[in-house]
N, C-alpha and C. Protein backbone atom coordinates (compact mmCIF):
# COMPACT_ATOMS: atom_id res chain seq x y z
N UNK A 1 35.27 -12.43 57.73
CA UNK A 1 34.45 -13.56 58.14
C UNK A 1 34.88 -14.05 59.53
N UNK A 2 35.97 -14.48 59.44
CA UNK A 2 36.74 -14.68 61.12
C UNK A 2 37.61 -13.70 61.82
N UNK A 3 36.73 -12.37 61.25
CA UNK A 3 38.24 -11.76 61.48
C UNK A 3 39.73 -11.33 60.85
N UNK A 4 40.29 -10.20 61.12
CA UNK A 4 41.44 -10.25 60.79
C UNK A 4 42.60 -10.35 61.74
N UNK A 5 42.01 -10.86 63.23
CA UNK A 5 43.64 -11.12 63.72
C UNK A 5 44.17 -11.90 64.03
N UNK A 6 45.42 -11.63 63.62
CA UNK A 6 46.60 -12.68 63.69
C UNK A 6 47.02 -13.41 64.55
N UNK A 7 47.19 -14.44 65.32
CA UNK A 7 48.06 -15.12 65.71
C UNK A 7 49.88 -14.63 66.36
N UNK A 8 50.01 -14.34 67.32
CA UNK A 8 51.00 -13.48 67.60
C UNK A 8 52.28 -14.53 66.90
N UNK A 9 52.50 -14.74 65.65
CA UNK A 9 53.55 -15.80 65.90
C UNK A 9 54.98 -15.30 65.02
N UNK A 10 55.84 -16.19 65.13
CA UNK A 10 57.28 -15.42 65.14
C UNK A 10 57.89 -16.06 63.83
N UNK A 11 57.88 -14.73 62.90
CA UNK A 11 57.73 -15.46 61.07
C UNK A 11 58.93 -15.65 60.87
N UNK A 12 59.48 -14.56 61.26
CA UNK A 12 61.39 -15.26 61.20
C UNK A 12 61.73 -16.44 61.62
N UNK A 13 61.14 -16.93 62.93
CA UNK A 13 61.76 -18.16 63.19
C UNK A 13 61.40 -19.13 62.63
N UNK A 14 59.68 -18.95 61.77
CA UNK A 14 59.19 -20.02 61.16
C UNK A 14 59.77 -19.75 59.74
N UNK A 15 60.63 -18.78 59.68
CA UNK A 15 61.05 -18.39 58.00
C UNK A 15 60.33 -18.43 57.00
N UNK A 16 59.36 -17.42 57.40
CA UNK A 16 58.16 -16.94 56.56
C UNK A 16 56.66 -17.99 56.69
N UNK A 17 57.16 -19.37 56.94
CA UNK A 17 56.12 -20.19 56.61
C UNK A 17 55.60 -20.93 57.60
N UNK A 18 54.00 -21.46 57.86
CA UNK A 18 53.84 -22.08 58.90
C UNK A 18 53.27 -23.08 58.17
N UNK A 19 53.31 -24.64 58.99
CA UNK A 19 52.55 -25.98 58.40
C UNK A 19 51.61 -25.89 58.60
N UNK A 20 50.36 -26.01 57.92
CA UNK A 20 48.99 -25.97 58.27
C UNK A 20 48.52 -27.20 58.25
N UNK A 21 48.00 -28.55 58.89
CA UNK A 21 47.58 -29.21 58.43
C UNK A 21 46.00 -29.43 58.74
N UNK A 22 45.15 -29.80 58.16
CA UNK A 22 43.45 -29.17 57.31
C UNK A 22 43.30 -30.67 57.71
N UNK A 23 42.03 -30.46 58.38
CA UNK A 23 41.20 -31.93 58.99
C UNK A 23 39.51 -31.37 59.05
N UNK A 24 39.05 -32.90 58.07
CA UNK A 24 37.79 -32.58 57.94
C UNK A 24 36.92 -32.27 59.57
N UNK A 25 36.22 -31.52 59.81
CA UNK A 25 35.56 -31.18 61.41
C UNK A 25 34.83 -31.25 61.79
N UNK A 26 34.02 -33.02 60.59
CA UNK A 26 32.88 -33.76 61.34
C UNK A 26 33.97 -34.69 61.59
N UNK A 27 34.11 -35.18 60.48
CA UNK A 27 34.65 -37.27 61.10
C UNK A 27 36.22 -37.04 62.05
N UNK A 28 37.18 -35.65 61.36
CA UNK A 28 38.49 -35.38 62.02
C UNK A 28 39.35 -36.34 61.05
N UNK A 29 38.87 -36.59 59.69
CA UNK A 29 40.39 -37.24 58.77
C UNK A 29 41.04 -36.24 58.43
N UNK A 30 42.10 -36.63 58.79
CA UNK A 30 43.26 -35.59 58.11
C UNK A 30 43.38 -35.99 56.61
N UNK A 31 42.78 -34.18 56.27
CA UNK A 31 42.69 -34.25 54.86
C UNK A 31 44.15 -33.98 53.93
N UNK A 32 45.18 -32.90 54.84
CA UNK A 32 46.45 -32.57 53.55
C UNK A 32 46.94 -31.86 54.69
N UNK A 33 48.05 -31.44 54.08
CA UNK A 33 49.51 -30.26 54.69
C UNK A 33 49.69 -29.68 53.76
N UNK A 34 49.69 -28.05 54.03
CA UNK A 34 49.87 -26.90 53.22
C UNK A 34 50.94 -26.36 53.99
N UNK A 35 51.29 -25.18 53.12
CA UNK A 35 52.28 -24.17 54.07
C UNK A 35 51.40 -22.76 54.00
N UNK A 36 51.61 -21.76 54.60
CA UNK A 36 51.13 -20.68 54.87
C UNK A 36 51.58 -19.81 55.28
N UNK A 37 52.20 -18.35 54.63
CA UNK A 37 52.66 -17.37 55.12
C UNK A 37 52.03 -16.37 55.72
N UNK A 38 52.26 -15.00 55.95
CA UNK A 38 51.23 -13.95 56.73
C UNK A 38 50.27 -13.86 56.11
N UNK A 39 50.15 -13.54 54.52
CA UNK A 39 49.49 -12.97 54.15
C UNK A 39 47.99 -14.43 53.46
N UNK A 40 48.58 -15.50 53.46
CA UNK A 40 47.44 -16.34 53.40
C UNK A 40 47.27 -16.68 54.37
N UNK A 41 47.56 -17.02 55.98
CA UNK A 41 46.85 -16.93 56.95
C UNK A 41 45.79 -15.67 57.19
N UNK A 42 46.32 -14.31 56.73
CA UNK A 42 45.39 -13.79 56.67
C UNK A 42 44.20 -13.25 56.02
N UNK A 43 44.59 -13.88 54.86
CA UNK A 43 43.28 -13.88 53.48
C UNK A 43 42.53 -15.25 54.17
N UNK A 44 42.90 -16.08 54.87
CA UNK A 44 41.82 -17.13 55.33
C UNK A 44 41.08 -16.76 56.61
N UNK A 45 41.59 -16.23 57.56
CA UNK A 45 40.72 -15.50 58.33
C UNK A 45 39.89 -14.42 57.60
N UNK A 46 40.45 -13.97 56.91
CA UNK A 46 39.47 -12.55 56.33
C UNK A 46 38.48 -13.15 55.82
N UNK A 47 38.57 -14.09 54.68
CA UNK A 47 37.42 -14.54 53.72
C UNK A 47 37.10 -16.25 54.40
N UNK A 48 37.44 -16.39 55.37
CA UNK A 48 37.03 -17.89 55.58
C UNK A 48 37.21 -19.38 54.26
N UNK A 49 38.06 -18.90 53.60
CA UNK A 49 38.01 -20.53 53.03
C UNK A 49 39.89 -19.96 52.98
N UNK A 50 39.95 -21.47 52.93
CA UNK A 50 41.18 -21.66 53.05
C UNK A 50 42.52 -21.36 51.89
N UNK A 51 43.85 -20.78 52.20
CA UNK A 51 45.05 -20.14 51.31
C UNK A 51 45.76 -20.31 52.38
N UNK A 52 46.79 -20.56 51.12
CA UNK A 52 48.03 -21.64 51.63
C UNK A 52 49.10 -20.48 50.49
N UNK A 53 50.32 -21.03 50.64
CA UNK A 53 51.41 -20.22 50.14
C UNK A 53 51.76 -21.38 49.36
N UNK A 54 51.99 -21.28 48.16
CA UNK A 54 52.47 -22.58 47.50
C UNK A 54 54.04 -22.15 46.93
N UNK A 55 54.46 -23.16 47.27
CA UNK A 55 55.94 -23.57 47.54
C UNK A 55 56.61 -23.52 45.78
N UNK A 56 55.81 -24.01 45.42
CA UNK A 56 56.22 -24.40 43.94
C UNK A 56 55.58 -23.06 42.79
N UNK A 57 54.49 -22.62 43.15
CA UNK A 57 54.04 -21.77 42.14
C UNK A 57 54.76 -20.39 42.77
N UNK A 58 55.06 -20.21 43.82
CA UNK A 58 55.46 -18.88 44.40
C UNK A 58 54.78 -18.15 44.76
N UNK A 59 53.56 -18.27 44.94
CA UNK A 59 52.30 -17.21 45.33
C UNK A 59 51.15 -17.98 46.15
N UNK A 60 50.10 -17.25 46.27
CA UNK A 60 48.97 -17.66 47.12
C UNK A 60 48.30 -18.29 46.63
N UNK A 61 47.50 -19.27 47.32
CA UNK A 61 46.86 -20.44 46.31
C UNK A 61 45.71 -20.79 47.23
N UNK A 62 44.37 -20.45 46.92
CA UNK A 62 42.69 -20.66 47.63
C UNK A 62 42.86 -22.07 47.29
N UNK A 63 42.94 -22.59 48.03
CA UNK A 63 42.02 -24.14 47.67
C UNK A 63 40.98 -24.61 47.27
N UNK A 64 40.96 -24.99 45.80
CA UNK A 64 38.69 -24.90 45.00
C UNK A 64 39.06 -23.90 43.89
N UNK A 65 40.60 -22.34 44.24
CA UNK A 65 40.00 -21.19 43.00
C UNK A 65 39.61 -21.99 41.61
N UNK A 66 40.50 -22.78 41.43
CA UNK A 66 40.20 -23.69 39.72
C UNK A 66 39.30 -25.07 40.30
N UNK A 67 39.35 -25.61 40.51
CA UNK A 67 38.79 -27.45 40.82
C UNK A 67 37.13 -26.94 41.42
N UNK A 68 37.03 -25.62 42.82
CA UNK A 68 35.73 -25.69 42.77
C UNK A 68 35.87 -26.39 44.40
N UNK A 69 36.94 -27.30 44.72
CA UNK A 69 36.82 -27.81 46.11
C UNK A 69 37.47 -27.03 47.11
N UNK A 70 36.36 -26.11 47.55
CA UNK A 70 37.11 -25.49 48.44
C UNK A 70 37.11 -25.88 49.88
N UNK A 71 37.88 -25.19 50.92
CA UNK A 71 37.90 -25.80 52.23
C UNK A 71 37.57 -24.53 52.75
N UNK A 72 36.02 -24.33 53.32
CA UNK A 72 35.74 -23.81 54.20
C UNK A 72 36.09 -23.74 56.16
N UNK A 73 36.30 -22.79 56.76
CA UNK A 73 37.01 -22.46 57.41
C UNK A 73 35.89 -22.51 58.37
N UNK A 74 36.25 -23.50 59.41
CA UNK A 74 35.55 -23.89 60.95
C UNK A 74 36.42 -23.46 62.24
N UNK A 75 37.13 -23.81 62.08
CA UNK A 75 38.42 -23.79 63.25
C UNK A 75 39.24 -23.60 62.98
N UNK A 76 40.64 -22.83 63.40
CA UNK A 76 41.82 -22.88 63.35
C UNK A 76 42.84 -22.60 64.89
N UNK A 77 43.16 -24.18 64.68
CA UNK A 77 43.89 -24.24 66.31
C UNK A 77 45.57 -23.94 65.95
N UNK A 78 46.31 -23.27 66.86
CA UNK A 78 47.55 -22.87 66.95
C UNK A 78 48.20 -24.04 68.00
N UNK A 79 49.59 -24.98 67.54
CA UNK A 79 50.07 -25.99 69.05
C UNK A 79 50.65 -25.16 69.44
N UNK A 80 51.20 -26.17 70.52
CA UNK A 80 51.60 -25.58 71.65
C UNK A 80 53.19 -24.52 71.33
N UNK A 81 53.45 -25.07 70.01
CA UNK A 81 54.92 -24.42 69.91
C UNK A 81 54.67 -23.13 69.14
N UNK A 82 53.34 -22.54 68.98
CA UNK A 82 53.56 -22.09 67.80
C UNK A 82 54.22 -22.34 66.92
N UNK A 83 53.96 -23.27 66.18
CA UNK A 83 54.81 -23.57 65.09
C UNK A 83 54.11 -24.37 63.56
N UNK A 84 52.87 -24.55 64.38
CA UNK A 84 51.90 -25.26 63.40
C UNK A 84 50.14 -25.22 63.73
N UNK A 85 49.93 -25.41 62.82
CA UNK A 85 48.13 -24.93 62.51
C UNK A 85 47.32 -26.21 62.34
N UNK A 86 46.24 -26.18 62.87
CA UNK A 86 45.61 -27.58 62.74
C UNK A 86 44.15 -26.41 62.34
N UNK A 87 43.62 -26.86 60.39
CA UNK A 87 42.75 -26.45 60.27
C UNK A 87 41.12 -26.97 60.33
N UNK A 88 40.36 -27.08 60.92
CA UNK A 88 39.13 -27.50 60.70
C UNK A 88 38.33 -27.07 59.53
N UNK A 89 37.53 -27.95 58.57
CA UNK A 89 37.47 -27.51 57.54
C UNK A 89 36.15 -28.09 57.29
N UNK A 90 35.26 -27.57 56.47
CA UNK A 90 33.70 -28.13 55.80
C UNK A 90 34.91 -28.35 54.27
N UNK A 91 34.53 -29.79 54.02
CA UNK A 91 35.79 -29.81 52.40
C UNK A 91 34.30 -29.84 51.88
N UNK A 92 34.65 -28.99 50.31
CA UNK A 92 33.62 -29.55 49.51
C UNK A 92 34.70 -29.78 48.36
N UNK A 93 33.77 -31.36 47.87
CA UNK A 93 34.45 -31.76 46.73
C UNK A 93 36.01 -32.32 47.49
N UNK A 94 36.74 -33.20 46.23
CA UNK A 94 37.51 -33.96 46.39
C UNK A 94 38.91 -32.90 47.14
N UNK A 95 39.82 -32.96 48.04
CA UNK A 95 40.76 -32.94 48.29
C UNK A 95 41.95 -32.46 47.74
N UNK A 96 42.21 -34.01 46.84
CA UNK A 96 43.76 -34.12 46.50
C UNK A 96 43.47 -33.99 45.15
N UNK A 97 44.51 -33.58 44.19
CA UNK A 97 44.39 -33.25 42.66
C UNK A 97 44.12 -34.86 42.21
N UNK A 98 44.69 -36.19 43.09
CA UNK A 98 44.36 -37.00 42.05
C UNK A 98 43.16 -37.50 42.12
N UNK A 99 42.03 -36.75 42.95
CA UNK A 99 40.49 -37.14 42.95
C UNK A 99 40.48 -37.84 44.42
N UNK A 100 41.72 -37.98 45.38
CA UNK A 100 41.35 -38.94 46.32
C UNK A 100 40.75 -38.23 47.68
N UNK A 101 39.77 -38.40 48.10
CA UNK A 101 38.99 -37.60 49.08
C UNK A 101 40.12 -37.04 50.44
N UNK A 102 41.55 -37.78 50.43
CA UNK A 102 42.57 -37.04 51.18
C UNK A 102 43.77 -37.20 50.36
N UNK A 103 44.71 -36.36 50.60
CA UNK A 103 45.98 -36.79 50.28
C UNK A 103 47.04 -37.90 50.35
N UNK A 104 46.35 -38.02 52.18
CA UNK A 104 47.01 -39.12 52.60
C UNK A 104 46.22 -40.65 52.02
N UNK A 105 46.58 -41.01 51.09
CA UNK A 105 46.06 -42.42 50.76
C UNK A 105 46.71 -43.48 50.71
N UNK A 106 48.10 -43.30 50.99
CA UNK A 106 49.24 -44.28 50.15
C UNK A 106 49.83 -44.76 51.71
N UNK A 107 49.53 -45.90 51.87
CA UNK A 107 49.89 -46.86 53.14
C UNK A 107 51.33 -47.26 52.50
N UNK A 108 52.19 -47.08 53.94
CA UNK A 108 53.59 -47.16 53.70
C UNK A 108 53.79 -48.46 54.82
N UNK A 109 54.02 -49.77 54.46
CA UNK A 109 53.93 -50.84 55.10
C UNK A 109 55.58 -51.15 55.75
């Protein structure tokens, strides 16, 4: 869908994993932070919706495969350090597992 190529970036130094963080790419709310290794950066270019490496389950994880909300794939910007991913995304359906349209909901005063 986007392609399969990679991003020239340096996995050792990121030790396997890069931060992705996924922003809706009408309004620009930052929807969540994932992590992402080679091979789900490159199942998300290949198939356009978004995979992340999950930290806790140990494997690759589509965003939507069970819930249905997936994050379709608009943009994906690389900073300046290579070191992190800013994803543009069509979200369908809720976000965060606890139903909240982002992750970030919890104001820290």
């Amino acid at each position: 869908m986007l392609g399969k190529r990679l991003p020239k970036l340096n996995w050792k130094k990121l030790k396997g994993l890069i931060p992705a963080i996924t922003q809706d790419f009408k309004t620009g709310k930052v929807l969540m932070l994932g992590f992402m290794n080679k091979a789900a950066l490159k199942k998300t270019l290949t198939e356009g919706k978004v995979t992340y490496w999950s930290r806790t389950r140990k494997k690759l994880w589509t965003k939507g495969e069970t819930s249905g909300n997936f994050q379709l794939v608009k943009q994906i910007w690389l900073d300046c350090d290579n070191d992190t991913l800013l994803i543009k995304v069509k979200q369908i359906g809720k976000v965060c597992h606890t139903g909240h349209k982002t992750c970030f909901y919890q104001k820290i005063k």
